[in-house]
C-alpha atoms as a PDB file:
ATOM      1  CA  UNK A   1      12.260  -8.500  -0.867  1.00  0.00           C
ATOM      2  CA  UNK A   2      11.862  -5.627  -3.568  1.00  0.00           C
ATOM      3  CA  UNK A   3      14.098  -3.071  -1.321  1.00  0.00           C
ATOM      4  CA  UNK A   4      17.645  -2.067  -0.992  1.00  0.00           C
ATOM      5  CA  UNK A   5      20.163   0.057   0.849  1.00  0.00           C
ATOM      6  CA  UNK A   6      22.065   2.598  -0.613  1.00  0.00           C
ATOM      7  CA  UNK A   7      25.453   4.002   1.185  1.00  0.00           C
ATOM      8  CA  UNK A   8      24.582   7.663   1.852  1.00  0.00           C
ATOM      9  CA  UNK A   9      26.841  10.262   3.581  1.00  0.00           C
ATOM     10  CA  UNK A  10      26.111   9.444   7.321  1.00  0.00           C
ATOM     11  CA  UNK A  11      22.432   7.988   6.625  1.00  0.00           C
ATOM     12  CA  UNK A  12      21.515   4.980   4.599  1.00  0.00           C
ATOM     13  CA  UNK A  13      19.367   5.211   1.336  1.00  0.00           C
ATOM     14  CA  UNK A  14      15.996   2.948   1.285  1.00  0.00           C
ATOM     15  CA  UNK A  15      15.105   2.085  -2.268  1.00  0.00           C
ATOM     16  CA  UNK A  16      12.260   0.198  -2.386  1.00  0.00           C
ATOM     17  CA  UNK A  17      10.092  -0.698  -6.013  1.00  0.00           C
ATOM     18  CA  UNK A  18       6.848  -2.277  -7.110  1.00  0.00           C
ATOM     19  CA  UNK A  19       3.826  -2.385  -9.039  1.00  0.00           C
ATOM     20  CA  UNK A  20       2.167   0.616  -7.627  1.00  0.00           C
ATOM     21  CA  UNK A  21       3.271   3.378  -5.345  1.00  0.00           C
ATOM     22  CA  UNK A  22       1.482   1.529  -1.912  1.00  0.00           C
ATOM     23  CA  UNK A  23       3.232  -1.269  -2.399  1.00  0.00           C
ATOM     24  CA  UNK A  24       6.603   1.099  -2.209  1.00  0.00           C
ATOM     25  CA  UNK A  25       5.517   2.873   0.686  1.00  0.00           C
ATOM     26  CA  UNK A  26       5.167  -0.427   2.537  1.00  0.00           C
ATOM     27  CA  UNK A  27       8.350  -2.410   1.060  1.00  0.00           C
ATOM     28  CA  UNK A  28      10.250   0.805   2.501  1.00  0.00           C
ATOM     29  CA  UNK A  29       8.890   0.471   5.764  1.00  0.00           C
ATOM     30  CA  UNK A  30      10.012  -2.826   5.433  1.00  0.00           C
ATOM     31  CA  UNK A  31      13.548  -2.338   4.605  1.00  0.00           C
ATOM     32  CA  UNK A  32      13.464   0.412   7.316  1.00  0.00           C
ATOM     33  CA  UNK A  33      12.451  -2.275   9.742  1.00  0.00           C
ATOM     34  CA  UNK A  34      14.443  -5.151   8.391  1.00  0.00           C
ATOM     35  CA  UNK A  35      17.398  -2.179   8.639  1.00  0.00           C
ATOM     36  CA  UNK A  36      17.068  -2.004  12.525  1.00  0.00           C
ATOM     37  CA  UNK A  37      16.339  -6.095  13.303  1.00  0.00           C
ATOM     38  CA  UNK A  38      16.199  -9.033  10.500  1.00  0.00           C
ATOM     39  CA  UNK A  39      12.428  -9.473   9.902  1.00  0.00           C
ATOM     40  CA  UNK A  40      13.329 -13.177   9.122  1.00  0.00           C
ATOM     41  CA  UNK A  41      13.461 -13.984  12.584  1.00  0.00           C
ATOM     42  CA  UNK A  42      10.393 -12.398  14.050  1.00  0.00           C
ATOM     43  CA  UNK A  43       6.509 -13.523  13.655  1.00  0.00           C
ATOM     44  CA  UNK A  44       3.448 -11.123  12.398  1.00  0.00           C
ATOM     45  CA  UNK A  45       2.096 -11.113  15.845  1.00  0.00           C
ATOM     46  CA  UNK A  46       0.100  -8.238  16.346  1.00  0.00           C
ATOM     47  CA  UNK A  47      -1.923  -5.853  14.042  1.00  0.00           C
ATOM     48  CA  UNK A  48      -2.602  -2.442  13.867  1.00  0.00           C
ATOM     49  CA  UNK A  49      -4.766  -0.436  11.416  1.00  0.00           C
ATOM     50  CA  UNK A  50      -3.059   2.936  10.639  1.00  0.00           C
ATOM     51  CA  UNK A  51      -4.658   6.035   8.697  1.00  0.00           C
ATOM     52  CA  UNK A  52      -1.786   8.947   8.454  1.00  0.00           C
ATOM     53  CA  UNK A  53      -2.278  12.573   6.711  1.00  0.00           C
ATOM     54  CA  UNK A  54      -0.017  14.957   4.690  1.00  0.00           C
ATOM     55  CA  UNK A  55      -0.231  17.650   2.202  1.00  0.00           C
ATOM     56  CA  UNK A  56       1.555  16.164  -0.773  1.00  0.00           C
ATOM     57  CA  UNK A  57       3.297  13.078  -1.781  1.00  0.00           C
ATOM     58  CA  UNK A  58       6.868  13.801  -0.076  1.00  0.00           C
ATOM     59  CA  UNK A  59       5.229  14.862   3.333  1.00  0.00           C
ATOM     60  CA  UNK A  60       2.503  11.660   3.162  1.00  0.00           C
ATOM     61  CA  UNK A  61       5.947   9.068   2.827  1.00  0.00           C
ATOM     62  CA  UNK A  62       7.695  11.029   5.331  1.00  0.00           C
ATOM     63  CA  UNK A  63       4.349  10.802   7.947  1.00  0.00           C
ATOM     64  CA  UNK A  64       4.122   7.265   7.263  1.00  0.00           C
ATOM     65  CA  UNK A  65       7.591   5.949   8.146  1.00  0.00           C
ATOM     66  CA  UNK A  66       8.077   8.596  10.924  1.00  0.00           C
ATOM     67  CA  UNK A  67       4.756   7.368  12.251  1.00  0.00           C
ATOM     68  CA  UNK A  68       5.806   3.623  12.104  1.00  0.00           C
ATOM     69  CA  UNK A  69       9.252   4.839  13.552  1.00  0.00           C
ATOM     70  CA  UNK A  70       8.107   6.442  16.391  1.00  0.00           C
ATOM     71  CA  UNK A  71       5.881   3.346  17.493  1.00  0.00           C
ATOM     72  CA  UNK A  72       9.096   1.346  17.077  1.00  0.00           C
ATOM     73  CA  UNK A  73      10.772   3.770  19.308  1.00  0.00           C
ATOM     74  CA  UNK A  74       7.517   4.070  22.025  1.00  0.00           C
ATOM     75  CA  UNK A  75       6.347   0.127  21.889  1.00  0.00           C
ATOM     76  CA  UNK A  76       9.195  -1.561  20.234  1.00  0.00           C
ATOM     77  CA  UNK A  77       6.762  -2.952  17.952  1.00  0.00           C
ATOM     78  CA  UNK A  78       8.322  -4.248  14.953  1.00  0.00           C
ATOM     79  CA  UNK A  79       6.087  -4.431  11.843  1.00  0.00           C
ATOM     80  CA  UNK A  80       7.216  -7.495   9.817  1.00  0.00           C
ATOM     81  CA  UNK A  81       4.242  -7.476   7.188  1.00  0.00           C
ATOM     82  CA  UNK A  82       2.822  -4.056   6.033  1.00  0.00           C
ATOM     83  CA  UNK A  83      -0.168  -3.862   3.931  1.00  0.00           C
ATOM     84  CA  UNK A  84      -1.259  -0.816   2.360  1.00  0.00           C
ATOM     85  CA  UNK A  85      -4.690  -0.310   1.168  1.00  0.00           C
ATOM     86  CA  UNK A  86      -4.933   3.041  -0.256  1.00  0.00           C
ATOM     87  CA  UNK A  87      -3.237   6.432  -0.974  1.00  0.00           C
ATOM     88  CA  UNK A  88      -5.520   8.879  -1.363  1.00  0.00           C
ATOM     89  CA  UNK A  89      -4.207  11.075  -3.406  1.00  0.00           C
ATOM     90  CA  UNK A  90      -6.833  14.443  -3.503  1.00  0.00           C
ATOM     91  CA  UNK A  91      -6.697  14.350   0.483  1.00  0.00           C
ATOM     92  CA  UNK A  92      -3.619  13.131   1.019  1.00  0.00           C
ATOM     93  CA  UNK A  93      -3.965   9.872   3.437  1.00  0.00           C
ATOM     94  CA  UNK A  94      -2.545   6.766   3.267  1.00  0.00           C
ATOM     95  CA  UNK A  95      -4.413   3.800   5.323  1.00  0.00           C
ATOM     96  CA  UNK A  96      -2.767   0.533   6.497  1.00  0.00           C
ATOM     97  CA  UNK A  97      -2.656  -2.914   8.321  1.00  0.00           C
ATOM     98  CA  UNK A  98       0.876  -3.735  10.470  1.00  0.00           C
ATOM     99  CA  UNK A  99       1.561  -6.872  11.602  1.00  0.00           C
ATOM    100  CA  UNK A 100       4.630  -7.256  13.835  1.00  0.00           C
ATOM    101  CA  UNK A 101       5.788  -8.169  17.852  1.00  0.00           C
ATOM    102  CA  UNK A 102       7.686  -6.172  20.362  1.00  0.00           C
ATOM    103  CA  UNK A 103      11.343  -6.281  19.816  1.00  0.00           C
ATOM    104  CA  UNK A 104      12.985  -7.520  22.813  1.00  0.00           C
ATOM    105  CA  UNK A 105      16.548  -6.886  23.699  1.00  0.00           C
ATOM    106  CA  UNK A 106      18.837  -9.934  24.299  1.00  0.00           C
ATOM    107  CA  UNK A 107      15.879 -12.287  21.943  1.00  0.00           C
ATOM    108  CA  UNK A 108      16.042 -10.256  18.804  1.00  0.00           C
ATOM    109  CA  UNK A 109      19.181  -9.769  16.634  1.00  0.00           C
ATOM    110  CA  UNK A 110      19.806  -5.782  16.804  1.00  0.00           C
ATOM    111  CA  UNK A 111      21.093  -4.029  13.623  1.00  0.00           C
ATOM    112  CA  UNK A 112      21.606  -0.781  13.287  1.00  0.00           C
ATOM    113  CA  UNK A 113      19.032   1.666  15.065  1.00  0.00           C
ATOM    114  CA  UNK A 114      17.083   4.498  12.593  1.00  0.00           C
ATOM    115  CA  UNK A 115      17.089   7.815  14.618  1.00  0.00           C
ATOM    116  CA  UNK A 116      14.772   9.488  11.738  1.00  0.00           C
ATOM    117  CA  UNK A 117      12.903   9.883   8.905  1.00  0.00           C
ATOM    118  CA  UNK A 118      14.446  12.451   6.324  1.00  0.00           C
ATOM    119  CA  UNK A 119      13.089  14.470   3.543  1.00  0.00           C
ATOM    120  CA  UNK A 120      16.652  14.671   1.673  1.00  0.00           C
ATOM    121  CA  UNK A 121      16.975  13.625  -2.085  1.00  0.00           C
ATOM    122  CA  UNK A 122      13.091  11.847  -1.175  1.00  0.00           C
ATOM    123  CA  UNK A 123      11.516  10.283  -4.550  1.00  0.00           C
ATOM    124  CA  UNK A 124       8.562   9.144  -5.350  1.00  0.00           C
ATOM    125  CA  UNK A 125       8.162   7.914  -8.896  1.00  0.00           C
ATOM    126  CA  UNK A 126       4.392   6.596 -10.062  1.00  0.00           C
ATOM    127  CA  UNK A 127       3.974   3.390 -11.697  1.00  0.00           C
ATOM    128  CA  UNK A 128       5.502   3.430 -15.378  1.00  0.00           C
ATOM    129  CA  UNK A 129       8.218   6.513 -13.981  1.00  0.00           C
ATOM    130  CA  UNK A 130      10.815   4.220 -12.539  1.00  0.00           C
ATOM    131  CA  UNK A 131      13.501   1.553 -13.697  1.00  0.00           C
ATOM    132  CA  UNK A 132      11.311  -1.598 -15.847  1.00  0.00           C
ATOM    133  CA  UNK A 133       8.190   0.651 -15.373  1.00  0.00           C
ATOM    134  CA  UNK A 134       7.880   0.105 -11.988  1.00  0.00           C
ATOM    135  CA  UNK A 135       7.034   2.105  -9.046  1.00  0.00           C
ATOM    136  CA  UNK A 136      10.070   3.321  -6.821  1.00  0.00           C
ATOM    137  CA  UNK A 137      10.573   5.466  -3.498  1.00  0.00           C
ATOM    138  CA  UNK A 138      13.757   6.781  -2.741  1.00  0.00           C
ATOM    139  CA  UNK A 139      14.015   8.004   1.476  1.00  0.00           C
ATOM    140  CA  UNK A 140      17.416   8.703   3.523  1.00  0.00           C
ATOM    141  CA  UNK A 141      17.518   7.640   7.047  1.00  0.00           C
ATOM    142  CA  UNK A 142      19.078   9.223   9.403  1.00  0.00           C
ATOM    143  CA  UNK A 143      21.400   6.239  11.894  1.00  0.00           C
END
């Protein structure tokens, strides 16, 4: 699973680690997902290719789960594999494939719902910064 929640005042921290920074971004998406419905219980479904912008690091994580959060919110699309390809890191884009299906009310087990992204105590440490050399992000959630 390579992600955890973290008791925050209010919110809920997502800690997620890996081998490289892209697999963090998507094992937090993940965990935000799995957060709101338990992935175990839903197929891949659908895909969709996503290519988000930012202007450093913090804002690029922060675009990427809002972006993903506001499709759950619009489509109810819940991704339940998240690849990420790259990170660009001199423009500041990160590009992705999502595989989910539409939650649906009264089918799927509801958790608890993610109103929004936040930029509070967000960390991003690089392959070789974090616990066992590893990759980690750190995001709150707000619920």
């Amino acid at each position: 699973r390579r992600y955890e929640y973290k008791d925050h005042t209010a919110d809920i921290q997502i800690h997620a680690w890996g081998a490289t920074v892209e697999e963090c971004f998507a094992r937090a998406a993940l965990g935000m997902f799995d957060y709101m419905t338990p992935l175990d219980k839903l197929s891949e479904g659908a895909s969709r290719a996503r290519d988000e912008g930012a202007h450093d690091a913090h804002s690029l994580l922060f675009a990427f789960l809002d972006e993903l959060l506001f499709h759950f919110h619009t489509s109810m699309l819940v991704c339940t594999k998240i690849q990420v390809a790259t990170i660009d890191r001199t423009r500041w884009r990160v590009e992705c494939v999502a595989l989910g299906e539409k939650f649906v009310d009264g089918v799927h087990e509801q958790g608890t719902e993610i109103k929004a992204i936040t930029y509070s105590a967000m960390q991003i440490l690089e392959a070789g910064e974090g616990k066992d050399g590893c990759a980690e992000v750190f995001v709150i959630v707000d619920i």
